[in-house]
PDB file of N, CA and C in Angstrom:
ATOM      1  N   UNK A   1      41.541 -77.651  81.585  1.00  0.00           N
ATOM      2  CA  UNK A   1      42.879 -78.117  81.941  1.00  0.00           C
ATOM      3  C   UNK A   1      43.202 -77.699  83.377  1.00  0.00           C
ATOM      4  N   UNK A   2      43.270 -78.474  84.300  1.00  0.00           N
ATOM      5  CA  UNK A   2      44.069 -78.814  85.470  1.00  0.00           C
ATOM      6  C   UNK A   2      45.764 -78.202  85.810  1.00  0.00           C
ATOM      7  N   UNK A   3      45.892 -77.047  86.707  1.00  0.00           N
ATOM      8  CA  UNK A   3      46.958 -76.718  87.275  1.00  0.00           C
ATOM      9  C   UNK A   3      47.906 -77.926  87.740  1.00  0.00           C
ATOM     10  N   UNK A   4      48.807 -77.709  87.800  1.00  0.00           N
ATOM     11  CA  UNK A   4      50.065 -78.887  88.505  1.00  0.00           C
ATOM     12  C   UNK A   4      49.281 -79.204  89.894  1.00  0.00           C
ATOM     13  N   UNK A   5      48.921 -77.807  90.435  1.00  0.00           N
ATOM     14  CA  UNK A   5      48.465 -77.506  91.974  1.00  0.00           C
ATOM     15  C   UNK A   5      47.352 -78.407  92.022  1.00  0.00           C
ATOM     16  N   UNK A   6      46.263 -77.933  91.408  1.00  0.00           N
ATOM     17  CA  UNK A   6      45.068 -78.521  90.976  1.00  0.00           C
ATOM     18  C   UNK A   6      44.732 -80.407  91.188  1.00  0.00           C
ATOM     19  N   UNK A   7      45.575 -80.538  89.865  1.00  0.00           N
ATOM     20  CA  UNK A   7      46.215 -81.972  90.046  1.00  0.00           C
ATOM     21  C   UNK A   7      46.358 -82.827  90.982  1.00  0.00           C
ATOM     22  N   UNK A   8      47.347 -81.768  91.515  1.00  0.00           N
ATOM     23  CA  UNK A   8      47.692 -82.856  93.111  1.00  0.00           C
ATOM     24  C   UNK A   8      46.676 -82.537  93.828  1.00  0.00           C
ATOM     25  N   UNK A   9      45.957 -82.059  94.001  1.00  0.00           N
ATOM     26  CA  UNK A   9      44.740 -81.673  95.221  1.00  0.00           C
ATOM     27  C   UNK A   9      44.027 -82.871  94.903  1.00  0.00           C
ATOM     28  N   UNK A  10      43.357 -83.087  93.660  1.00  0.00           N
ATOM     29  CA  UNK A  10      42.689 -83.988  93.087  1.00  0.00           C
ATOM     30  C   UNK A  10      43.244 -85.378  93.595  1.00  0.00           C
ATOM     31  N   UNK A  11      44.071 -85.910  93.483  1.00  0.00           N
ATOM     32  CA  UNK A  11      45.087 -86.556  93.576  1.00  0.00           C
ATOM     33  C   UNK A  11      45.088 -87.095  94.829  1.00  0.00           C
ATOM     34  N   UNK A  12      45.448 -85.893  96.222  1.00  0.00           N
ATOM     35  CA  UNK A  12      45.323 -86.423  97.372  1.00  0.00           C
ATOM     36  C   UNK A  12      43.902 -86.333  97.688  1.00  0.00           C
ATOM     37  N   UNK A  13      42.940 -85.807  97.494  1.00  0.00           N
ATOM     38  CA  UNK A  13      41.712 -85.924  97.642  1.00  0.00           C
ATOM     39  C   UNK A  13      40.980 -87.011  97.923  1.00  0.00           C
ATOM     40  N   UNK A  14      41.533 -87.929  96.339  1.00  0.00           N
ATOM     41  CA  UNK A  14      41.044 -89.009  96.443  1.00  0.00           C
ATOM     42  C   UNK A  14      42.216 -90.643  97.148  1.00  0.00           C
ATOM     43  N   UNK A  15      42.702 -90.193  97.394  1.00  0.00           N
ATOM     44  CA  UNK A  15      43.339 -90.988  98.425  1.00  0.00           C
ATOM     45  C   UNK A  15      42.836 -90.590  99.797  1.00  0.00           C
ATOM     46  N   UNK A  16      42.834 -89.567  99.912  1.00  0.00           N
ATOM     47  CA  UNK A  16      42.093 -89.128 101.512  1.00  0.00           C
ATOM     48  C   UNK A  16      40.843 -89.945 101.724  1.00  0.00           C
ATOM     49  N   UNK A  17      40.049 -89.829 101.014  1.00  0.00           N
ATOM     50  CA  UNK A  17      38.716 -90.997 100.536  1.00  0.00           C
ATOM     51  C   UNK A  17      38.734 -92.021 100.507  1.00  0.00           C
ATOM     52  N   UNK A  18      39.924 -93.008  99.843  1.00  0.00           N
ATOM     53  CA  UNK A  18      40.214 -94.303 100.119  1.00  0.00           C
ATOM     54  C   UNK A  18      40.954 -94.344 101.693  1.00  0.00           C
ATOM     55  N   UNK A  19      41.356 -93.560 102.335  1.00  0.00           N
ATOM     56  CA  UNK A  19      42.331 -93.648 103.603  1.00  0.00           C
ATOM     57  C   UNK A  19      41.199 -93.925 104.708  1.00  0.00           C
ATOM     58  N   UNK A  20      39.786 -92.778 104.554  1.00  0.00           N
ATOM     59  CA  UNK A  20      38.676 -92.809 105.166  1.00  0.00           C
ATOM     60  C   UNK A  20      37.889 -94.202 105.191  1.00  0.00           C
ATOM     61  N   UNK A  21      37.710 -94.536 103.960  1.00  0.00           N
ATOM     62  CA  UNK A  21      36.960 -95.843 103.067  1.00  0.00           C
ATOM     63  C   UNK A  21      37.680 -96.809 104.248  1.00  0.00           C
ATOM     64  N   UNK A  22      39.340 -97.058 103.981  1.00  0.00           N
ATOM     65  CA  UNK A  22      39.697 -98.062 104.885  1.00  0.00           C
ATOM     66  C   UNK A  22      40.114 -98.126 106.375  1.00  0.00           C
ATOM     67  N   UNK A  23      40.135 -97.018 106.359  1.00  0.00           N
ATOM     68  CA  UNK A  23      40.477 -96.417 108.121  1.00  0.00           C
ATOM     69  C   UNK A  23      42.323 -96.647 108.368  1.00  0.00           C
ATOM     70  N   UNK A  24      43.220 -96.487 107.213  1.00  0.00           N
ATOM     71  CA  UNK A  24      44.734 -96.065 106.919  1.00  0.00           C
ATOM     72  C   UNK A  24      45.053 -96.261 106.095  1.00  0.00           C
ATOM     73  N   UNK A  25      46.107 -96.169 106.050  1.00  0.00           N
ATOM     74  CA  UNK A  25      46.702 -95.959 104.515  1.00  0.00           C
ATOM     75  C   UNK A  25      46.654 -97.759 103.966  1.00  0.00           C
ATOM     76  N   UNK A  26      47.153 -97.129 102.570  1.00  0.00           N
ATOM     77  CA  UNK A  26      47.200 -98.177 101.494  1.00  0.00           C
ATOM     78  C   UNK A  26      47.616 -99.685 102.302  1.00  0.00           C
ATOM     79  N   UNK A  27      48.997 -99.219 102.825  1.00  0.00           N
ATOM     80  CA  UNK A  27      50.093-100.150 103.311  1.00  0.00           C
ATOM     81  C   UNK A  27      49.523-101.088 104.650  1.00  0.00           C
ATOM     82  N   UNK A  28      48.622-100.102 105.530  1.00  0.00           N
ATOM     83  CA  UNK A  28      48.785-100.902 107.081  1.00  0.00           C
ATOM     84  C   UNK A  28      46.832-101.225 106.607  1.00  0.00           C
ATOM     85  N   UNK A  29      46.163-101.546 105.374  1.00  0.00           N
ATOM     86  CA  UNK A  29      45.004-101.729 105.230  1.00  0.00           C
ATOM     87  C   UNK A  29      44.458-103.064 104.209  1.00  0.00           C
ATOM     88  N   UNK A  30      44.976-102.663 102.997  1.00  0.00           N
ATOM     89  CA  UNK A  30      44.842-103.309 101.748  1.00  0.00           C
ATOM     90  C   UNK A  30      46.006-104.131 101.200  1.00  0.00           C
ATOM     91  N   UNK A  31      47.133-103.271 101.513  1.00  0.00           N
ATOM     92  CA  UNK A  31      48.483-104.287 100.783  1.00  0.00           C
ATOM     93  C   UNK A  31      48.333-105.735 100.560  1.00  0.00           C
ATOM     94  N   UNK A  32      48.672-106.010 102.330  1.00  0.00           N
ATOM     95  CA  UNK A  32      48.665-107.593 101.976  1.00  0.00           C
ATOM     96  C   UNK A  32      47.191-108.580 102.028  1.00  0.00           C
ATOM     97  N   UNK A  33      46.569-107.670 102.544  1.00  0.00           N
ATOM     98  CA  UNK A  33      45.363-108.674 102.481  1.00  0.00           C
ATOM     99  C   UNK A  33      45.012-109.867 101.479  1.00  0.00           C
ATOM    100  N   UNK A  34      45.301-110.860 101.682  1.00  0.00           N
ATOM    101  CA  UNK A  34      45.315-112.016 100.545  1.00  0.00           C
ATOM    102  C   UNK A  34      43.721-112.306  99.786  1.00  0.00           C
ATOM    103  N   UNK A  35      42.566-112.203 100.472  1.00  0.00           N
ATOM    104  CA  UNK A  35      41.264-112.164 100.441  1.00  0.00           C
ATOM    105  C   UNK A  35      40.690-110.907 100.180  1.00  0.00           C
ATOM    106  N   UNK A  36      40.606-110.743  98.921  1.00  0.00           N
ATOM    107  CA  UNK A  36      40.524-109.448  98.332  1.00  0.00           C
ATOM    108  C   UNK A  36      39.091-109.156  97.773  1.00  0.00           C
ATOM    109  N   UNK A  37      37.985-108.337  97.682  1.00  0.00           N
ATOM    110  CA  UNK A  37      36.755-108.709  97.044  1.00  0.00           C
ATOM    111  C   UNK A  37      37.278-107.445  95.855  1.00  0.00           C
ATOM    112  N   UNK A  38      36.114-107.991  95.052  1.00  0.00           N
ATOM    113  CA  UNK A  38      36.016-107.237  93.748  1.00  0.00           C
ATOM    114  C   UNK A  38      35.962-105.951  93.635  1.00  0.00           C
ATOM    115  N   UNK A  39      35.609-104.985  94.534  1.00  0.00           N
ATOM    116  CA  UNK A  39      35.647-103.564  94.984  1.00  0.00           C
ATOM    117  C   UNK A  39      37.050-103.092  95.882  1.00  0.00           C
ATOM    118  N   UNK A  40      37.614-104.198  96.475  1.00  0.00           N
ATOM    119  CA  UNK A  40      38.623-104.131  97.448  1.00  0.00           C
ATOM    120  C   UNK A  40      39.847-104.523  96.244  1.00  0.00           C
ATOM    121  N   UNK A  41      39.613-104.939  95.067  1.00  0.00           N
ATOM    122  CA  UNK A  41      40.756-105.064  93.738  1.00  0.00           C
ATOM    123  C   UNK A  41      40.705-103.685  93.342  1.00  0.00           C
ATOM    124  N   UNK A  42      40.204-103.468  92.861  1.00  0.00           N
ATOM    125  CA  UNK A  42      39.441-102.431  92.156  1.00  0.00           C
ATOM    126  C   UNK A  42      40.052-101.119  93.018  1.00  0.00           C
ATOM    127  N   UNK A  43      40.036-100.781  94.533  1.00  0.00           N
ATOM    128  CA  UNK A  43      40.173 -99.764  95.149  1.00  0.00           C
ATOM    129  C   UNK A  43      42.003 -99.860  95.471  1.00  0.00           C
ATOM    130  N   UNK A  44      42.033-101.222  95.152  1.00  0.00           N
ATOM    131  CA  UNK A  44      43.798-101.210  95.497  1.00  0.00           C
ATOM    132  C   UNK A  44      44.743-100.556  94.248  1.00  0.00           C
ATOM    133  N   UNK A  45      43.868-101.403  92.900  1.00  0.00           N
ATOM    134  CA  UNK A  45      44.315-101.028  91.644  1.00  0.00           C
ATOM    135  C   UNK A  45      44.522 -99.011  91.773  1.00  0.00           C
ATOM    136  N   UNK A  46      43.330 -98.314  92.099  1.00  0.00           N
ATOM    137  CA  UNK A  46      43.138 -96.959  92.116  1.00  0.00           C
ATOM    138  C   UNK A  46      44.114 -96.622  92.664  1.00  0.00           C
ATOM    139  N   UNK A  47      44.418 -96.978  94.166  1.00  0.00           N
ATOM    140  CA  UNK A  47      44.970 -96.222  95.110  1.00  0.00           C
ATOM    141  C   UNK A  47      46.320 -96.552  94.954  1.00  0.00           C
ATOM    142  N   UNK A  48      47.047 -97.622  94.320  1.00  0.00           N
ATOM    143  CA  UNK A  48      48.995 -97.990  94.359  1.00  0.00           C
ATOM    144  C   UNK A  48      48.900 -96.558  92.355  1.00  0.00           C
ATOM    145  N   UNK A  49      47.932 -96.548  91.709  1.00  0.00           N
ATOM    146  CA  UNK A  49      47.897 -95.839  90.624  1.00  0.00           C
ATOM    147  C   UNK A  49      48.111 -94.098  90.969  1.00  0.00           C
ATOM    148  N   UNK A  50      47.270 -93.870  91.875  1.00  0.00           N
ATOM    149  CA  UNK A  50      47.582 -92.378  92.465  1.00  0.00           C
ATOM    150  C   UNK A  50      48.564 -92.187  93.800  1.00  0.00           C
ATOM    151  N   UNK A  51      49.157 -93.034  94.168  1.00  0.00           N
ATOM    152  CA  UNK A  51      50.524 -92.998  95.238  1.00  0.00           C
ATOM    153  C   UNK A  51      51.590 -93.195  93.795  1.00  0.00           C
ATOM    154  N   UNK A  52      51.503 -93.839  93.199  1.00  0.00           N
ATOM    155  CA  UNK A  52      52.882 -93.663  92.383  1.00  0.00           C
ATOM    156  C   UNK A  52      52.434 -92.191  91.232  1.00  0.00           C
ATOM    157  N   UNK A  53      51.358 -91.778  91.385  1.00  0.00           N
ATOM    158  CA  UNK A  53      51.819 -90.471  90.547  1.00  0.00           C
ATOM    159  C   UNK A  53      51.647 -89.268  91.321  1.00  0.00           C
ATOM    160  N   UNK A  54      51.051 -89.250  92.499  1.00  0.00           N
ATOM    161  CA  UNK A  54      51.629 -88.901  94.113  1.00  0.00           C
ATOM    162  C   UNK A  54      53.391 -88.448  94.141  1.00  0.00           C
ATOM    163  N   UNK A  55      53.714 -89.457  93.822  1.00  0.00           N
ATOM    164  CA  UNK A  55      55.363 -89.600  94.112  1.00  0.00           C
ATOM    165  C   UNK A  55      55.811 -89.287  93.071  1.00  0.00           C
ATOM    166  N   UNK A  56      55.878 -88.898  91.820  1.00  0.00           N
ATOM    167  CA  UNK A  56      56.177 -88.793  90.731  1.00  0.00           C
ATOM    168  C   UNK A  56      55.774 -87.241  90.529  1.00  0.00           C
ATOM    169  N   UNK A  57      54.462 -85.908  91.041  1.00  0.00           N
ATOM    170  CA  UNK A  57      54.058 -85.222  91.315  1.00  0.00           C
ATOM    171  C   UNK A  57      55.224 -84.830  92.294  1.00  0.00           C
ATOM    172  N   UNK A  58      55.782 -85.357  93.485  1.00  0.00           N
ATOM    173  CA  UNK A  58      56.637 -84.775  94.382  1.00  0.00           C
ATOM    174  C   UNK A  58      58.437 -84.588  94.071  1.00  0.00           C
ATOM    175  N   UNK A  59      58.640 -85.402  92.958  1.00  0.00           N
ATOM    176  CA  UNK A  59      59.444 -85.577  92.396  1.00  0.00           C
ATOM    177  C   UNK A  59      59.646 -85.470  91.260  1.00  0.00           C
ATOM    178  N   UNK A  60      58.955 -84.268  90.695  1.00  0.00           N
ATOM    179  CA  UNK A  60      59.403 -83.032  89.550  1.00  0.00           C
ATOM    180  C   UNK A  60      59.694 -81.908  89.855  1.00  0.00           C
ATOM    181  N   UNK A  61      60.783 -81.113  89.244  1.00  0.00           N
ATOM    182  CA  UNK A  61      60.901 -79.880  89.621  1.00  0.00           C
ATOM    183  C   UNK A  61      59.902 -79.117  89.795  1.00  0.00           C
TER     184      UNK A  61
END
């Protein structure tokens, strides 16, 4: 079992990895891109999944 702390390390870790993968964040990379490949679904699905529990992590007592 995973610390709260733990968690989030994990958490931003692997967003740091997708940030690297695309060279910025979610928003100025993947968002709108209309031409999406099957790994580039797949990495968007991951990454809007760990920014909203990112934010949800920052916004518990």
């Amino acid at each position: 079992m995973l610390t709260a702390e733990q968690e989030r390390d994990v958490v931003l870790d692997e967003i740091v990895r997708l940030m690297k993968k695309y060279r910025g964040t979610y928003e100025m990379t993947i968002r709108d891109k209309t031409q999406r490949t099957i790994e580039e679904e797949r990495d968007a699905s991951i990454w809007l999944v760990l920014l909203d529990e990112l934010r949800e992590m920052n916004e518990a007592p």
